[in-house]
PDB file of N, CA and C in Angstrom:
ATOM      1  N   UNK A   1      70.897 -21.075 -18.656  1.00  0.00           N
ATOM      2  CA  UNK A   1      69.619 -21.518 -19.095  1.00  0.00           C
ATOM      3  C   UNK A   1      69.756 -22.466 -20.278  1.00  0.00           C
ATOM      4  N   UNK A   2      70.057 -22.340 -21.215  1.00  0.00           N
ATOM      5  CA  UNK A   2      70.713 -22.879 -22.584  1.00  0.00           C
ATOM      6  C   UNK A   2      72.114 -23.619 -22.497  1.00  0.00           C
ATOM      7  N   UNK A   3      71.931 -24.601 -22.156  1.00  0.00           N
ATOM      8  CA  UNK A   3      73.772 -25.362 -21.969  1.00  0.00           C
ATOM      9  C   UNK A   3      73.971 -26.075 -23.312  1.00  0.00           C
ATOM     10  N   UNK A   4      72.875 -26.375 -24.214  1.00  0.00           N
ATOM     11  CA  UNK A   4      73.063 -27.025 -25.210  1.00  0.00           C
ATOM     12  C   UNK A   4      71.636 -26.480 -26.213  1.00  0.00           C
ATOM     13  N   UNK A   5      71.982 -27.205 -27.453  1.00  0.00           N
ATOM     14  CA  UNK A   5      71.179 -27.194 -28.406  1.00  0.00           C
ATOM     15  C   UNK A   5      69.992 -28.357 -28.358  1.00  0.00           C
ATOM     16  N   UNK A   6      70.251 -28.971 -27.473  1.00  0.00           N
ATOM     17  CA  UNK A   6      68.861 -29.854 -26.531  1.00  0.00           C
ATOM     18  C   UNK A   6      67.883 -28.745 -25.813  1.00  0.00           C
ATOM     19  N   UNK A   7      68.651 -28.377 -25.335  1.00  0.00           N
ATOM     20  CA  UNK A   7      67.597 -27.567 -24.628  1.00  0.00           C
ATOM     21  C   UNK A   7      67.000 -26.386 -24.938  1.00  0.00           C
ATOM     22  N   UNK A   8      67.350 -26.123 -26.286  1.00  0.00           N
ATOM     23  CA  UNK A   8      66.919 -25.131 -27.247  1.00  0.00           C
ATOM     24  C   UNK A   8      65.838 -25.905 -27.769  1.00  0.00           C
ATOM     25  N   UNK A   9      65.875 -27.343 -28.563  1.00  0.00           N
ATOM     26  CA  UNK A   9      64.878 -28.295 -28.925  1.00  0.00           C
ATOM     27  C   UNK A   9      63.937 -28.517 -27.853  1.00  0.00           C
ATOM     28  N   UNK A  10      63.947 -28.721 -26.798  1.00  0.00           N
ATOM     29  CA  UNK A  10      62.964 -28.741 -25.828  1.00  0.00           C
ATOM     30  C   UNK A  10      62.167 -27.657 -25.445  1.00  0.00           C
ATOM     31  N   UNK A  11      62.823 -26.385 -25.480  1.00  0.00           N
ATOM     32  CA  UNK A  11      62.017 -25.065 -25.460  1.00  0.00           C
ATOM     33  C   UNK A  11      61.149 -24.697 -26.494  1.00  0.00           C
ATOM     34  N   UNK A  12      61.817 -25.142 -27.834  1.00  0.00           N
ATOM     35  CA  UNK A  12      60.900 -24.750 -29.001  1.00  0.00           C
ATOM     36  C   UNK A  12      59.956 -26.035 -29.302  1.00  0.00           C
ATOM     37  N   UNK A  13      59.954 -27.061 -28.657  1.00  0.00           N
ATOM     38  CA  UNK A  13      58.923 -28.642 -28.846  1.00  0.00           C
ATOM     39  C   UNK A  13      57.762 -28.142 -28.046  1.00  0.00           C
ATOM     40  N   UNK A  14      57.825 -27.404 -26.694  1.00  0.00           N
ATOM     41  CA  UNK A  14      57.165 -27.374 -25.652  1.00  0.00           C
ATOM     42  C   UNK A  14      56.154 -25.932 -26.185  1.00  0.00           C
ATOM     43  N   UNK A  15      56.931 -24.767 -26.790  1.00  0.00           N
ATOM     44  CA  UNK A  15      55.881 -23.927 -27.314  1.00  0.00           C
ATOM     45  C   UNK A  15      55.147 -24.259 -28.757  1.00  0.00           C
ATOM     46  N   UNK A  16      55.665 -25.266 -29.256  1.00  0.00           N
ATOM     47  CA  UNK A  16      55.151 -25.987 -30.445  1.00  0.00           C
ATOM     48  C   UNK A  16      53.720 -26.964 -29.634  1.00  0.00           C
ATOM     49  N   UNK A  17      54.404 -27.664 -28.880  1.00  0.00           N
ATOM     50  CA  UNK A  17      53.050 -28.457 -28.042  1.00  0.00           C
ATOM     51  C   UNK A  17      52.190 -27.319 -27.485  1.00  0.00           C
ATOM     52  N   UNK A  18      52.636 -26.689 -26.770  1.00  0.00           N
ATOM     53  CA  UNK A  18      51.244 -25.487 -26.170  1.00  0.00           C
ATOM     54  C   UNK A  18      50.996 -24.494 -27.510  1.00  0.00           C
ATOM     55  N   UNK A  19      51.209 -24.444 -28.355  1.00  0.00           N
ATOM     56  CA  UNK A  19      50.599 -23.822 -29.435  1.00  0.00           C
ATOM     57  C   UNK A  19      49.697 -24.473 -30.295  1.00  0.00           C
ATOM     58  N   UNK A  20      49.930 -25.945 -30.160  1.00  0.00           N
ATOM     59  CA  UNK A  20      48.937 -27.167 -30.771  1.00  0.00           C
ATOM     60  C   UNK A  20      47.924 -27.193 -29.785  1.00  0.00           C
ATOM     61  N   UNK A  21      48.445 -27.375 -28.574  1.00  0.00           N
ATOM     62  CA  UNK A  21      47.145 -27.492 -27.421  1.00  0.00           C
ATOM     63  C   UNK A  21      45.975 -26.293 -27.947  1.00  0.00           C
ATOM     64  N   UNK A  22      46.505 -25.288 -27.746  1.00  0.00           N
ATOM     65  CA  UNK A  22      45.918 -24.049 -28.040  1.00  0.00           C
ATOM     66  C   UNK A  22      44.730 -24.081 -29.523  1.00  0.00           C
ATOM     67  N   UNK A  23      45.392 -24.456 -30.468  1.00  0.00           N
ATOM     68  CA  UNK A  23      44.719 -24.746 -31.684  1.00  0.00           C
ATOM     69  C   UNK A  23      43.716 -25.957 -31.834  1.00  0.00           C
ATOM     70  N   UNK A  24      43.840 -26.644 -30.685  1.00  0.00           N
ATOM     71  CA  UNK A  24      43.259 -27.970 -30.602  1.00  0.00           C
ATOM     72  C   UNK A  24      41.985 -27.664 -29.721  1.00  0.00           C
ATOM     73  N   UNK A  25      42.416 -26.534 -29.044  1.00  0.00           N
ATOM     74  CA  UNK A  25      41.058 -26.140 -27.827  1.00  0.00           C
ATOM     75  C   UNK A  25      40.375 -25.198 -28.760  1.00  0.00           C
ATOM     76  N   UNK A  26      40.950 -24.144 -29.939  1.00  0.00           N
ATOM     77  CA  UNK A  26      40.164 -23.486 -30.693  1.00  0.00           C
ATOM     78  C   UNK A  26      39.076 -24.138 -31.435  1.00  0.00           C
ATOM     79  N   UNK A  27      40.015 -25.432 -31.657  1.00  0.00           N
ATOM     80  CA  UNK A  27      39.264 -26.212 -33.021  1.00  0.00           C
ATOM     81  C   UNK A  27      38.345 -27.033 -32.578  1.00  0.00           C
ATOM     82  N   UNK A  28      38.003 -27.564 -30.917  1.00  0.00           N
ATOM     83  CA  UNK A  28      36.929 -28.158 -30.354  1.00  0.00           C
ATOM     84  C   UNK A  28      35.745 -27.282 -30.047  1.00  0.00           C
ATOM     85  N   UNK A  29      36.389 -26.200 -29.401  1.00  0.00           N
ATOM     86  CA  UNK A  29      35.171 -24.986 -29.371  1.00  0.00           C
ATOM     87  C   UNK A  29      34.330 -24.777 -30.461  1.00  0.00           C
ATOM     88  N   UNK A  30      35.327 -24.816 -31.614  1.00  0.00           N
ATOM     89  CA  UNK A  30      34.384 -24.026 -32.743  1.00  0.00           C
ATOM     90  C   UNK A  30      33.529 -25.200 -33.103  1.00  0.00           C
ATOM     91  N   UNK A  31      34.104 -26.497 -33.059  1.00  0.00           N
ATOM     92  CA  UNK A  31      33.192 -27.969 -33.477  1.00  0.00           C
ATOM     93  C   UNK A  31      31.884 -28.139 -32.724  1.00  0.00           C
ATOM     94  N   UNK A  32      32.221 -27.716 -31.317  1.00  0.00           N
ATOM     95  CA  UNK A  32      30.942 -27.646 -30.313  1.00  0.00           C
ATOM     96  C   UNK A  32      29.925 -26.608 -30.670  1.00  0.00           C
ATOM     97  N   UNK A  33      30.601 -25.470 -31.252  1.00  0.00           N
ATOM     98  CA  UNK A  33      29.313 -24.458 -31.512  1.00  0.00           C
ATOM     99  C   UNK A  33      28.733 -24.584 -32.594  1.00  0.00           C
ATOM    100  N   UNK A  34      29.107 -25.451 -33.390  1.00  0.00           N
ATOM    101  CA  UNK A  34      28.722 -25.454 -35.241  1.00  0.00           C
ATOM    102  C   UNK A  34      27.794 -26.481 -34.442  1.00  0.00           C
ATOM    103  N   UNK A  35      28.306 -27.833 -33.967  1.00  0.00           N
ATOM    104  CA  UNK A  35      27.116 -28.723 -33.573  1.00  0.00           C
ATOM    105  C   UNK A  35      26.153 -28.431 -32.387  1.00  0.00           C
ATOM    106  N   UNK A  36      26.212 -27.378 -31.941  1.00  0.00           N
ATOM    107  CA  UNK A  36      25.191 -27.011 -31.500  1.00  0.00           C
ATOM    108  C   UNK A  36      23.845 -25.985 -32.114  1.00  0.00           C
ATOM    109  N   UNK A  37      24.519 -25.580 -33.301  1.00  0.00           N
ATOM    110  CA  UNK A  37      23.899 -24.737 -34.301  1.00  0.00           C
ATOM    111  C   UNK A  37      23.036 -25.581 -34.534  1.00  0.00           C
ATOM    112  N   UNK A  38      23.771 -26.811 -35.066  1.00  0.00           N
ATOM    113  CA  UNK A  38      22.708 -27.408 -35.633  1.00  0.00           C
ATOM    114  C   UNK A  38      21.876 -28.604 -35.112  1.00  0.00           C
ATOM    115  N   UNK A  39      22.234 -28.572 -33.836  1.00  0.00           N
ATOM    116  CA  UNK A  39      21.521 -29.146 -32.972  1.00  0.00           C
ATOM    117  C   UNK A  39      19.851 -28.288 -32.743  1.00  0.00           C
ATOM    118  N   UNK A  40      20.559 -27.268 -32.699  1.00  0.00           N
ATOM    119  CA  UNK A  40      19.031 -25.774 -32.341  1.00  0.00           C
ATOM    120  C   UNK A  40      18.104 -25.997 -33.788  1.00  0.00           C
ATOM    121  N   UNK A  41      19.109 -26.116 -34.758  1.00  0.00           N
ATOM    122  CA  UNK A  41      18.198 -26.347 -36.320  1.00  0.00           C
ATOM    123  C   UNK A  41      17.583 -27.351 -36.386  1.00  0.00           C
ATOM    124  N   UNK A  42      17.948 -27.887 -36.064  1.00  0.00           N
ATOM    125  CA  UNK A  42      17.514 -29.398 -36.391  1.00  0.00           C
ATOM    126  C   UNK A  42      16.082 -29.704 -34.856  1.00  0.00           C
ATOM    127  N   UNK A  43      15.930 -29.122 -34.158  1.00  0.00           N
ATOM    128  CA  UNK A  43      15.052 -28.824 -33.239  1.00  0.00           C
ATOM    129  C   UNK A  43      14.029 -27.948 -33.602  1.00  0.00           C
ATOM    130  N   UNK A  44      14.322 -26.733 -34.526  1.00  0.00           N
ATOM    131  CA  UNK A  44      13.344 -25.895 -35.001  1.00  0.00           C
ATOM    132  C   UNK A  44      12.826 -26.528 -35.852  1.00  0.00           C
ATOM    133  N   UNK A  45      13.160 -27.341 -36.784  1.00  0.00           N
ATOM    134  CA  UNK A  45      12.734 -28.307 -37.812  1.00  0.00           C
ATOM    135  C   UNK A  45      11.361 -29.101 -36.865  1.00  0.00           C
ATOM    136  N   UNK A  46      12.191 -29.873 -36.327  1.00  0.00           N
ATOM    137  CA  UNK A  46      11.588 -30.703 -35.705  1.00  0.00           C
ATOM    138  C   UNK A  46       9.920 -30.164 -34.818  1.00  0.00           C
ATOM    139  N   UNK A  47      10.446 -28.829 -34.966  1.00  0.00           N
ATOM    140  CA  UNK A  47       9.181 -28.019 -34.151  1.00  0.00           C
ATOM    141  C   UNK A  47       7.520 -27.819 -35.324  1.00  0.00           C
ATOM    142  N   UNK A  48       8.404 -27.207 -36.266  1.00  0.00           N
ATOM    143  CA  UNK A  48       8.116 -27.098 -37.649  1.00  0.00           C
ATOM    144  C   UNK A  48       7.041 -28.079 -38.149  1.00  0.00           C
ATOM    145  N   UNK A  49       7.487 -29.502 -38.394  1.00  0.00           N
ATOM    146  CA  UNK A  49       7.083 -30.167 -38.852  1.00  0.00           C
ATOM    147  C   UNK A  49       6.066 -30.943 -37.924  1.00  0.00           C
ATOM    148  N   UNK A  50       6.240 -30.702 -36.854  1.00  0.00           N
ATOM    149  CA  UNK A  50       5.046 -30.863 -35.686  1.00  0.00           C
ATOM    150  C   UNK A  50       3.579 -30.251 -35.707  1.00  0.00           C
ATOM    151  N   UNK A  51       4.064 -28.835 -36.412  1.00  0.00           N
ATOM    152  CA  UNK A  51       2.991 -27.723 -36.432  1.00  0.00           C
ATOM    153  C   UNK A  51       2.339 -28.404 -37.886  1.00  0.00           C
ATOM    154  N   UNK A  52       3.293 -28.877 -38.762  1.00  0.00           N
ATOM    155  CA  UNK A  52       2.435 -28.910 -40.165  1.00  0.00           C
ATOM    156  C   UNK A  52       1.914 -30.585 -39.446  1.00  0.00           C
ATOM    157  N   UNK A  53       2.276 -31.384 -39.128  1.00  0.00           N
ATOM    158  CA  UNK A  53       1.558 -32.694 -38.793  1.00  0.00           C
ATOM    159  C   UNK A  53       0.288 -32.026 -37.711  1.00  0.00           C
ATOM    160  N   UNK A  54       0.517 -31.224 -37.003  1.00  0.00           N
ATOM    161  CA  UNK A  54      -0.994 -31.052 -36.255  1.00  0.00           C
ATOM    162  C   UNK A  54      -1.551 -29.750 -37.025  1.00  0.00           C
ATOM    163  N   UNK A  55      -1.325 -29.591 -38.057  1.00  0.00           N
ATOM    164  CA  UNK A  55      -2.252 -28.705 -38.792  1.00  0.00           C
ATOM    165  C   UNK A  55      -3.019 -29.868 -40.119  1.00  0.00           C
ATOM    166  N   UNK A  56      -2.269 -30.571 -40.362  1.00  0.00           N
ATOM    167  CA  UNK A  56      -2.754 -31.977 -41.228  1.00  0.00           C
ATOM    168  C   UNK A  56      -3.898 -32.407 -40.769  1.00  0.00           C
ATOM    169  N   UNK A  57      -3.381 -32.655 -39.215  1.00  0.00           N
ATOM    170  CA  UNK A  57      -4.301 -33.801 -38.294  1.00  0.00           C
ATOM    171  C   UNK A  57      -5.686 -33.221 -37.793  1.00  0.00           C
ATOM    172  N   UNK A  58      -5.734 -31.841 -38.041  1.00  0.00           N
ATOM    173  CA  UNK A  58      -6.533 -30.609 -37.364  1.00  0.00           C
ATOM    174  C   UNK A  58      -7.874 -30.918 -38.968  1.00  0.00           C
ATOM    175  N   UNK A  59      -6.948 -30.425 -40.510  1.00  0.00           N
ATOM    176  CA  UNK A  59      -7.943 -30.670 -41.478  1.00  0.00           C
ATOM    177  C   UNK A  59      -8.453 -31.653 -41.315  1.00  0.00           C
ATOM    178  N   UNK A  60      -7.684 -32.855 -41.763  1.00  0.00           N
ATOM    179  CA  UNK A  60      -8.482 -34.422 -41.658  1.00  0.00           C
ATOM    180  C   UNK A  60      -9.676 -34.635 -40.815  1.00  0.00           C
ATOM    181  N   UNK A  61      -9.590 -33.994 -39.419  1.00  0.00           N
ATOM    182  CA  UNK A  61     -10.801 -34.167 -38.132  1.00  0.00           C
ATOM    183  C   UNK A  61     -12.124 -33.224 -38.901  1.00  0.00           C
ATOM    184  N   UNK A  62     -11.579 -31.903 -38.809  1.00  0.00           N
ATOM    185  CA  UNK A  62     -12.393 -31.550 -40.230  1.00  0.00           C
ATOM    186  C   UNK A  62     -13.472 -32.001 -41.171  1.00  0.00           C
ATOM    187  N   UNK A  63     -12.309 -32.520 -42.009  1.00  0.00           N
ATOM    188  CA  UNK A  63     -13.134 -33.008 -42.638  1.00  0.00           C
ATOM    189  C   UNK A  63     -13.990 -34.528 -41.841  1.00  0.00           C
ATOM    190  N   UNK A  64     -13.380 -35.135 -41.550  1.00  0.00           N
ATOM    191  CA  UNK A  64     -14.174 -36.533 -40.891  1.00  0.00           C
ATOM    192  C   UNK A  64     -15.599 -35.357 -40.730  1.00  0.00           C
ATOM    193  N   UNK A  65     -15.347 -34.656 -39.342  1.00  0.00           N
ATOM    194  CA  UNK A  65     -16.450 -33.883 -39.277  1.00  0.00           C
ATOM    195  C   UNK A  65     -17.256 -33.513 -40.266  1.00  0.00           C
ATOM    196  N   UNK A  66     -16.938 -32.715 -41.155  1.00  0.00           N
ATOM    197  CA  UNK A  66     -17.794 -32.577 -42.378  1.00  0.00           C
ATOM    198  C   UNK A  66     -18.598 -33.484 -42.735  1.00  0.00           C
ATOM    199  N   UNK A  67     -17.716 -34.574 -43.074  1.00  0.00           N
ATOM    200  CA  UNK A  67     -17.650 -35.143 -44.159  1.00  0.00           C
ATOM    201  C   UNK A  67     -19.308 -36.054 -42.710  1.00  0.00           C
ATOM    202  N   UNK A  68     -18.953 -36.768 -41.931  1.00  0.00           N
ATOM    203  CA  UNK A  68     -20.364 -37.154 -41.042  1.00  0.00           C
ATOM    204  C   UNK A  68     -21.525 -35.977 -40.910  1.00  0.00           C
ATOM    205  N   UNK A  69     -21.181 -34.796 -40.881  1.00  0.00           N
ATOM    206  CA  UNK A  69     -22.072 -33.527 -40.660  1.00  0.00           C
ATOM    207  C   UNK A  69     -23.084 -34.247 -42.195  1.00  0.00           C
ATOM    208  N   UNK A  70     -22.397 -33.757 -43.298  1.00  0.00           N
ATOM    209  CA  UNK A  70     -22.397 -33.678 -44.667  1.00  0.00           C
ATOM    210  C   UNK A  70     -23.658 -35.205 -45.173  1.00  0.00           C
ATOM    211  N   UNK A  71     -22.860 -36.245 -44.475  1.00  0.00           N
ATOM    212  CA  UNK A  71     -23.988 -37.752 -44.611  1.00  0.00           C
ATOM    213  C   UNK A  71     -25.608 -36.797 -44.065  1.00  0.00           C
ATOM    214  N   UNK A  72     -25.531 -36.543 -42.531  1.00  0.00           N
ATOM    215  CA  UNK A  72     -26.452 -36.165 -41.718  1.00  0.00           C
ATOM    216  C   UNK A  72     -27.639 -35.166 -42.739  1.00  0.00           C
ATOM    217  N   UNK A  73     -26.944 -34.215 -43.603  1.00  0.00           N
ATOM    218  CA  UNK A  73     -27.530 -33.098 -43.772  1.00  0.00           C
ATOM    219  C   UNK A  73     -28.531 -33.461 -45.211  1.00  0.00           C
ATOM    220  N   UNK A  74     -27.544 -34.431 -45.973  1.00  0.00           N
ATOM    221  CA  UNK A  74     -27.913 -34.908 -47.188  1.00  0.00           C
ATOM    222  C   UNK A  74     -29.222 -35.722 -46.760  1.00  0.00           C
ATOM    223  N   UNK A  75     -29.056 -36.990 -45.868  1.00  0.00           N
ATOM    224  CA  UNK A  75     -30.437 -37.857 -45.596  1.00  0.00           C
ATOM    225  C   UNK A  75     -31.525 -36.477 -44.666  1.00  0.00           C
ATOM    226  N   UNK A  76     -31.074 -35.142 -44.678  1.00  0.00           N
ATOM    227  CA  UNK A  76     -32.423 -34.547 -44.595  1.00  0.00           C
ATOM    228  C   UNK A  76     -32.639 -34.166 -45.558  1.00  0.00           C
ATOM    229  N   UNK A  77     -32.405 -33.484 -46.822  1.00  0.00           N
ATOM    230  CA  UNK A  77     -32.394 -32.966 -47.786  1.00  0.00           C
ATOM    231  C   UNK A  77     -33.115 -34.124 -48.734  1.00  0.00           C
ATOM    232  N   UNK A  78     -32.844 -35.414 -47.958  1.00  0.00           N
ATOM    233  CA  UNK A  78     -33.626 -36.165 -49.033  1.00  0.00           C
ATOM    234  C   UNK A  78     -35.316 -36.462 -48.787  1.00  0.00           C
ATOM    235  N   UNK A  79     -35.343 -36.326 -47.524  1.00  0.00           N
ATOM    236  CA  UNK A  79     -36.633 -36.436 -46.479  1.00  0.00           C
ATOM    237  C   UNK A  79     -37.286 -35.162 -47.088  1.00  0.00           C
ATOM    238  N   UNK A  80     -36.648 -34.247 -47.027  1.00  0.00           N
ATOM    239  CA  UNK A  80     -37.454 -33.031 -47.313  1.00  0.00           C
ATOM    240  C   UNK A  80     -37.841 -33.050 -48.857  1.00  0.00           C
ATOM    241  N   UNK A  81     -36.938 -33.410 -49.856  1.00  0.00           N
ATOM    242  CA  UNK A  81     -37.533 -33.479 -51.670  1.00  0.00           C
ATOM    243  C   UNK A  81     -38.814 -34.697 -51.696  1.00  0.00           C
ATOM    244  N   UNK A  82     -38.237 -35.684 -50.706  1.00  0.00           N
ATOM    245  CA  UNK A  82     -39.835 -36.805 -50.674  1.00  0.00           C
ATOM    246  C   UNK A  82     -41.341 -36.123 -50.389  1.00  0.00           C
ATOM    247  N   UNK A  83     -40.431 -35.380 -49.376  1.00  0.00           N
ATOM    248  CA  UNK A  83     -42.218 -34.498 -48.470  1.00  0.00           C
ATOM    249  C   UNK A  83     -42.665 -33.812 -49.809  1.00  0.00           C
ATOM    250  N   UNK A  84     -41.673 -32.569 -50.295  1.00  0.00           N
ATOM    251  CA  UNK A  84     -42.401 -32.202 -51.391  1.00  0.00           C
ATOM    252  C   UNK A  84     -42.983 -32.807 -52.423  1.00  0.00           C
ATOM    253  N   UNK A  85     -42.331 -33.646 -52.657  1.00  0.00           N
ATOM    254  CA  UNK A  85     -43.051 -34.667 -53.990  1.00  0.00           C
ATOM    255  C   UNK A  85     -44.097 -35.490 -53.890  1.00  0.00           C
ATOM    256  N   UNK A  86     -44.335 -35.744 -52.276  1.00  0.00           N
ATOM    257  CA  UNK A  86     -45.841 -36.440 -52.008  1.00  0.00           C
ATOM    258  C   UNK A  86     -46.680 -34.996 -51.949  1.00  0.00           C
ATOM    259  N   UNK A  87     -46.657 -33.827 -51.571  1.00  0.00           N
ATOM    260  CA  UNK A  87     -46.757 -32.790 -51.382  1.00  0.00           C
ATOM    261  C   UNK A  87     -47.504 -32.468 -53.014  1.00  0.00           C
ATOM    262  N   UNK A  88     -46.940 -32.490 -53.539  1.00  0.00           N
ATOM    263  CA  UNK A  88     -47.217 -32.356 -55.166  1.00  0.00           C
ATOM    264  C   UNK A  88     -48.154 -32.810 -55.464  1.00  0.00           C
ATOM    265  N   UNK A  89     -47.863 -34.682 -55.405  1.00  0.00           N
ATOM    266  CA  UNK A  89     -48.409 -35.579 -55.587  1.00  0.00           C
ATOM    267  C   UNK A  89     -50.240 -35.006 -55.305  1.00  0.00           C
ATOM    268  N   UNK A  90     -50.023 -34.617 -54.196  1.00  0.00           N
ATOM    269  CA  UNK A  90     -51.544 -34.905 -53.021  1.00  0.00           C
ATOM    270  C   UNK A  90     -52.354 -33.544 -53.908  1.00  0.00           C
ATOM    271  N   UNK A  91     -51.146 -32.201 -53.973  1.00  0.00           N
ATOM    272  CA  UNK A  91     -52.205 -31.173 -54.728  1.00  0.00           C
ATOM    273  C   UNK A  91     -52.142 -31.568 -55.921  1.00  0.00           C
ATOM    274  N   UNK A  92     -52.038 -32.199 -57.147  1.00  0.00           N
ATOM    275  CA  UNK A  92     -52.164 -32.241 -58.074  1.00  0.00           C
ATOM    276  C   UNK A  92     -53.164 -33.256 -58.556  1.00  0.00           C
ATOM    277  N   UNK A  93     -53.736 -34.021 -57.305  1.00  0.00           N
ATOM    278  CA  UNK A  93     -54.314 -35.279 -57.065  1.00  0.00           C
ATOM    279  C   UNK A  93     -55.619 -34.225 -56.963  1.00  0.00           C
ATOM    280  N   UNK A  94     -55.624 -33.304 -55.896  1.00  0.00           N
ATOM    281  CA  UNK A  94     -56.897 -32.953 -55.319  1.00  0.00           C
ATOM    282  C   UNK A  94     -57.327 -31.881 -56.816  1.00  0.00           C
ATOM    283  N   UNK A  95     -56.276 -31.656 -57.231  1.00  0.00           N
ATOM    284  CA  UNK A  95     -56.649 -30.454 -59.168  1.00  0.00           C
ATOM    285  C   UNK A  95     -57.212 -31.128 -60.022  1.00  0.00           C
ATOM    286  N   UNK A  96     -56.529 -32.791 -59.983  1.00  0.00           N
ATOM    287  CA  UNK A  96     -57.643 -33.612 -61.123  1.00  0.00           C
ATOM    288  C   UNK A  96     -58.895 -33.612 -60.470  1.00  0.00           C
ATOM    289  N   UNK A  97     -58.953 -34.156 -59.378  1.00  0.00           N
ATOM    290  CA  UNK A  97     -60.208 -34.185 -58.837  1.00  0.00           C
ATOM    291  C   UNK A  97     -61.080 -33.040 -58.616  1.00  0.00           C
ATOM    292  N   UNK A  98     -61.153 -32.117 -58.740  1.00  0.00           N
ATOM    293  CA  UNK A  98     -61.650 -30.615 -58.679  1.00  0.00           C
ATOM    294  C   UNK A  98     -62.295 -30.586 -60.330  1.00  0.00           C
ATOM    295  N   UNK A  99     -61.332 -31.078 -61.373  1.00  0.00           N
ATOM    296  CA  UNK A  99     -61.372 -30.898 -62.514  1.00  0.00           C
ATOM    297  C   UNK A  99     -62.674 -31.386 -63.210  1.00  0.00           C
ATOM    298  N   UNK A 100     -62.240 -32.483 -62.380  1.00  0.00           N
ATOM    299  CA  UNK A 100     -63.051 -33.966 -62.703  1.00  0.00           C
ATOM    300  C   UNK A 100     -64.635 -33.706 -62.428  1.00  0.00           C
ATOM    301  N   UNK A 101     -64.589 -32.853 -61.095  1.00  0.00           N
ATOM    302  CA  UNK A 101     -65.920 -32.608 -60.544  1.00  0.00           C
ATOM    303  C   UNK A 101     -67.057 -31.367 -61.706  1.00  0.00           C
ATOM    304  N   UNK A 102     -65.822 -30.527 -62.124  1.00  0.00           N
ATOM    305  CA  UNK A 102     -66.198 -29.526 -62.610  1.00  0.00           C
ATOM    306  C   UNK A 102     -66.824 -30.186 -64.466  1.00  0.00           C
ATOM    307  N   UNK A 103     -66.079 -31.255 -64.326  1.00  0.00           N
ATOM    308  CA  UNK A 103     -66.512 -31.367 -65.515  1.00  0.00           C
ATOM    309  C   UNK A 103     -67.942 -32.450 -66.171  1.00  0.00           C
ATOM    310  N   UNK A 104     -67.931 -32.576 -64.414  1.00  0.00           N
ATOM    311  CA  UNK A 104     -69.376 -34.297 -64.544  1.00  0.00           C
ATOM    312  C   UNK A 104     -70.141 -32.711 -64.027  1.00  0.00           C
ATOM    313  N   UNK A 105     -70.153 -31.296 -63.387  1.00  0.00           N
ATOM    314  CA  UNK A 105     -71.309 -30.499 -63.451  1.00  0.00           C
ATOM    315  C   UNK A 105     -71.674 -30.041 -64.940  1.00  0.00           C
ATOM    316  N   UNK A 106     -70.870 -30.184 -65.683  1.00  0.00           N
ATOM    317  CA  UNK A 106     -70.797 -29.354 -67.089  1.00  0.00           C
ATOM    318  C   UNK A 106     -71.929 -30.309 -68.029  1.00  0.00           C
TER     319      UNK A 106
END
């Protein structure tokens, strides 16, 4: 089997090469699973920040809504302080005049 010290070098090159192979297939595996780690992270992120952009996009409509509700509610609120104030106007109009009457009987 062994006729020389060549072929001692060739036996120990060849379990030196399949022991590198070996370490070389460990060391791709483990590279593939770290970047797939963070392939999955970097996807949950990505999920993440989807939820906070359509929770953003969800207030903003919101408010738009409001905020048009809010115009709508105010120009009644203003209709309605006018009514009262002609409202006023008209009884406090018809009190002088009552007054007025009471006081040309006097």
């Amino acid at each position: 089997m062994l006729e020389n010290s060549k072929d001692l070098l060739y036996i120990v090159l060849s379990f030196c090469i399949l022991w590198l192979t070996v370490f070389l297939c460990w060391l791709i595996y483990y590279m593939v699973s770290i970047l797939r780690g963070a392939s999955n992270m970097i996807e949950e992120m990505r999920e993440r920040f989807r939820g906070i952009e359509d929770a953003i996009r969800g207030m903003r409509d919101k408010m738009e809504h409001a905020t048009a509700s809010f115009a709508f509610v105010s120009e009644g609120i203003i209709k309605l302080i006018q009514y009262f104030v002609s409202k006023k106007k008209n009884v406090e109009d018809e009190i002088g005049e009552i007054e007025d009457k009471k006081k040309r009987k006097r």
